[in-house]
N, C-alpha and C. Protein backbone atom coordinates (compact mmCIF):
# COMPACT_ATOMS: atom_id res chain seq x y z
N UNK A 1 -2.60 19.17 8.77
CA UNK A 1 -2.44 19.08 7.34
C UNK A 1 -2.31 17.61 6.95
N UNK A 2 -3.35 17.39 5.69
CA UNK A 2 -2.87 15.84 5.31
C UNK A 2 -1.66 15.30 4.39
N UNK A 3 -1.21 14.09 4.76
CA UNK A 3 0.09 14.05 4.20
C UNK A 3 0.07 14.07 2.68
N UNK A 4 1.66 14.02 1.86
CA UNK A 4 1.18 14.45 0.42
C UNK A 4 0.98 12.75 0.10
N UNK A 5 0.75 13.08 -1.19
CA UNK A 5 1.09 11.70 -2.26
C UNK A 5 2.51 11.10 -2.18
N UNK A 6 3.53 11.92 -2.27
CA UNK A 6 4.94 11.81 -2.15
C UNK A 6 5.28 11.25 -0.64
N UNK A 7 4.66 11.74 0.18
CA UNK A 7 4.87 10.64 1.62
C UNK A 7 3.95 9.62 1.59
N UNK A 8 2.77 9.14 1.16
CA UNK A 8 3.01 7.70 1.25
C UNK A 8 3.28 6.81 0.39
N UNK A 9 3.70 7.47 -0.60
CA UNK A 9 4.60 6.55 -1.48
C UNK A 9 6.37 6.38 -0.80
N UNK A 10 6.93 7.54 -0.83
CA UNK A 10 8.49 7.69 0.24
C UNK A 10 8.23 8.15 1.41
N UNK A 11 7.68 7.19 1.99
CA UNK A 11 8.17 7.51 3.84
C UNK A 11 9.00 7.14 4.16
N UNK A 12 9.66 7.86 4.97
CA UNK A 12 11.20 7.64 5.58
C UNK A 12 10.44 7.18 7.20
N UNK A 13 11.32 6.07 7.51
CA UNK A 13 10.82 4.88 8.78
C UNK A 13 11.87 5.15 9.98
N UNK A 14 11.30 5.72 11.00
CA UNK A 14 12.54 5.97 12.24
C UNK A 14 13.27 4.50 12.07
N UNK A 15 14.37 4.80 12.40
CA UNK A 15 15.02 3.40 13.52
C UNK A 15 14.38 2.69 14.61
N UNK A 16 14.13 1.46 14.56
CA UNK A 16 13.26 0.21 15.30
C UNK A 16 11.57 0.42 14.75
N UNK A 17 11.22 1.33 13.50
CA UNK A 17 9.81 1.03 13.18
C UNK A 17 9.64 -0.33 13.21
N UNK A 18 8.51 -1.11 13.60
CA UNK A 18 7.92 -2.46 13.14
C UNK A 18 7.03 -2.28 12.70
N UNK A 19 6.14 -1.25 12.12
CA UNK A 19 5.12 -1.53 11.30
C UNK A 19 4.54 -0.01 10.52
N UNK A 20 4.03 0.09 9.62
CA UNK A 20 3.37 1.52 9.60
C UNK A 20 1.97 0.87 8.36
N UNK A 21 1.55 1.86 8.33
CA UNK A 21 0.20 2.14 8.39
C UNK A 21 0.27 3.01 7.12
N UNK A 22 -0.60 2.21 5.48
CA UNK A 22 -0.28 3.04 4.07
C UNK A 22 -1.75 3.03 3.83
N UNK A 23 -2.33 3.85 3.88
CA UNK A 23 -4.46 3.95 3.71
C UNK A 23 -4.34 3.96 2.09
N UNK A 24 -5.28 2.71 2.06
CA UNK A 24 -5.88 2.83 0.37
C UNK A 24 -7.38 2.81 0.25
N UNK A 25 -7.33 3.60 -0.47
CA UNK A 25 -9.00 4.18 -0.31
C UNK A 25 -9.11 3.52 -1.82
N UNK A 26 -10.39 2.45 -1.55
CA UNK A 26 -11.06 2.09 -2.65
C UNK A 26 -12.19 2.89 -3.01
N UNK A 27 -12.52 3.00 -4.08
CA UNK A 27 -14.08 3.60 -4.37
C UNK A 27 -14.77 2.65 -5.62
N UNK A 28 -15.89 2.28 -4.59
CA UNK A 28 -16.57 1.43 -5.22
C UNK A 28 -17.48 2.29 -6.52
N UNK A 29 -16.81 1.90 -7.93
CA UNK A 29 -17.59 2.47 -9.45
C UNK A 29 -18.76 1.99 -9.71
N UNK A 30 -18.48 0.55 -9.31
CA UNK A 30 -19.73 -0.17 -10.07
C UNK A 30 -19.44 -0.55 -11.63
N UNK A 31 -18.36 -0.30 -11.95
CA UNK A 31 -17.78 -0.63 -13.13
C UNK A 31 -17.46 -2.03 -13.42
N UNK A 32 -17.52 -3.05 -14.07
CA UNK A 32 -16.74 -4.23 -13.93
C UNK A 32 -15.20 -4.29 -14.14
N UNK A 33 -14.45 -4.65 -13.79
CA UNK A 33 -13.15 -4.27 -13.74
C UNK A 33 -11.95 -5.24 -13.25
N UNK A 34 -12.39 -6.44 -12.75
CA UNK A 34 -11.54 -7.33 -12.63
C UNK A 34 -11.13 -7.11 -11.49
N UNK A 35 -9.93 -7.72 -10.66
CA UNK A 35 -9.14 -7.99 -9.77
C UNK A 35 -7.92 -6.78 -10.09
N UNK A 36 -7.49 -5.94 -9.25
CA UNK A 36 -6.73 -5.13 -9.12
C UNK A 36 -5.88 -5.36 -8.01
N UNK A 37 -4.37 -4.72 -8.57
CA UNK A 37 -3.12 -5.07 -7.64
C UNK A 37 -2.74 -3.87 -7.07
N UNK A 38 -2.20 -3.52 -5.51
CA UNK A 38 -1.25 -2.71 -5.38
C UNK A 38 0.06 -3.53 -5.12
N UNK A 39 1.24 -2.52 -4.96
CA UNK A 39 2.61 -3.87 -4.48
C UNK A 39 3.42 -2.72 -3.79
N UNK A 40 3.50 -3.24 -2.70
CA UNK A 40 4.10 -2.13 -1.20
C UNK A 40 5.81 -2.32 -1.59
N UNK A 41 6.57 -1.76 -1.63
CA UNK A 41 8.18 -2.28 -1.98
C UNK A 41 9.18 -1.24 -1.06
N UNK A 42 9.77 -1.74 -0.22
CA UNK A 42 10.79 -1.48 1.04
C UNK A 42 12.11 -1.30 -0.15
N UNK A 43 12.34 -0.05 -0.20
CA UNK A 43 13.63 0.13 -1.38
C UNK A 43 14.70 -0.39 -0.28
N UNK A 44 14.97 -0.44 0.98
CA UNK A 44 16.50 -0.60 1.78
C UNK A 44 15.83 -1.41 2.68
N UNK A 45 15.79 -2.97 2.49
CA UNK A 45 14.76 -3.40 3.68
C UNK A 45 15.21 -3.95 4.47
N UNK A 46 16.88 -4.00 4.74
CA UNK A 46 17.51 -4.42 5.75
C UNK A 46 17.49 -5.63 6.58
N UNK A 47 17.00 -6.71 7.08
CA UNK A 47 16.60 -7.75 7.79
C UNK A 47 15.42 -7.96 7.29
N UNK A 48 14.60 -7.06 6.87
CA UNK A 48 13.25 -8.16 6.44
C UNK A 48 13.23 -9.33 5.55
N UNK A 49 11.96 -10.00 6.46
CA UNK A 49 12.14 -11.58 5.15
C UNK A 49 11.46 -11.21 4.31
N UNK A 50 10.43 -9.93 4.08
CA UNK A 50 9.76 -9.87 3.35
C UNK A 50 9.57 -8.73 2.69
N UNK A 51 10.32 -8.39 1.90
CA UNK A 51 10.25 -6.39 1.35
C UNK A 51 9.61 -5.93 0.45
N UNK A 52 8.67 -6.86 -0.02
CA UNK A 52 7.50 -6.37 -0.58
C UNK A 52 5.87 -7.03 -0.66
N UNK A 53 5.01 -6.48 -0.65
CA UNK A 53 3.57 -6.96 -0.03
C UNK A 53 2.63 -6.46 -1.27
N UNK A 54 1.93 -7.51 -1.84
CA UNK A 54 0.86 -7.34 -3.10
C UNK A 54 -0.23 -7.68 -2.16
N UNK A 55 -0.96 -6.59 -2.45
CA UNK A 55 -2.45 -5.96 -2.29
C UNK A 55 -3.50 -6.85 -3.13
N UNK A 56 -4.66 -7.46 -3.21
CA UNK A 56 -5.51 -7.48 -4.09
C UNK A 56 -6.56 -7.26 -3.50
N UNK A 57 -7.12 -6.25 -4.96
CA UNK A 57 -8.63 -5.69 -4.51
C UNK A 57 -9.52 -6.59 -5.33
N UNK A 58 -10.56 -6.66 -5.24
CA UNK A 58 -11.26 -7.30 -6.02
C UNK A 58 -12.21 -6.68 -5.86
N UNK A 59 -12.96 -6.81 -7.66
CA UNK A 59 -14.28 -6.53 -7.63
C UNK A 59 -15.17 -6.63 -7.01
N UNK A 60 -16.19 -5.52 -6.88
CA UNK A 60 -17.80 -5.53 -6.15
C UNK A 60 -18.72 -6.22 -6.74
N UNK A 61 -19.11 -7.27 -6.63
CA UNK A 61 -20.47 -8.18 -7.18
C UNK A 61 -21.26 -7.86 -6.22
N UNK A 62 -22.57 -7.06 -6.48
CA UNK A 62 -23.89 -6.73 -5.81
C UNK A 62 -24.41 -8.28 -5.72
C-alpha cells in the first residue's frame, strides 16, 4: 500500500534516523509559471544545524 499524504507531510523518524527520503513528483504543464518553492520543516529538530530545507523547482524552457 502507498503511503498517505498525511505521512509524508508527518513522518514520525525512529531514534538515530540520519536521513529520509520525501518524493516530489513534478509534472511538467508546459505552462509558464515561474520558479516554485517547497520548504521541508523538522517541527522537534533536536541537534540539527539545519531544520528546514527550501526546494526550488524551476521552470521548463524547451
Amino acid at each position: 500500500m502507498a503511503p498517505t499524504l498525511a505521512q509524508y507531510l508527518l513522518p514520525t523518524l525512529p531514534s538515530g534516523t540520519d536521513q529520509i527520503t520525501v518524493p516530489v513528483n513534478i509534472i511538467n504543464d508546459l505552462l509558464p509559471e515561474g520558479a516554485e518553492t517547497v520548504v521541508l520543516t523538522l517541527n522537534n529538530p533536536c541537534s540539527c544545524l539545519n531544520p528546514q530545507e527550501t526546494l526550488t523547482i524551476l521552470d521548463y524552457t524547451p
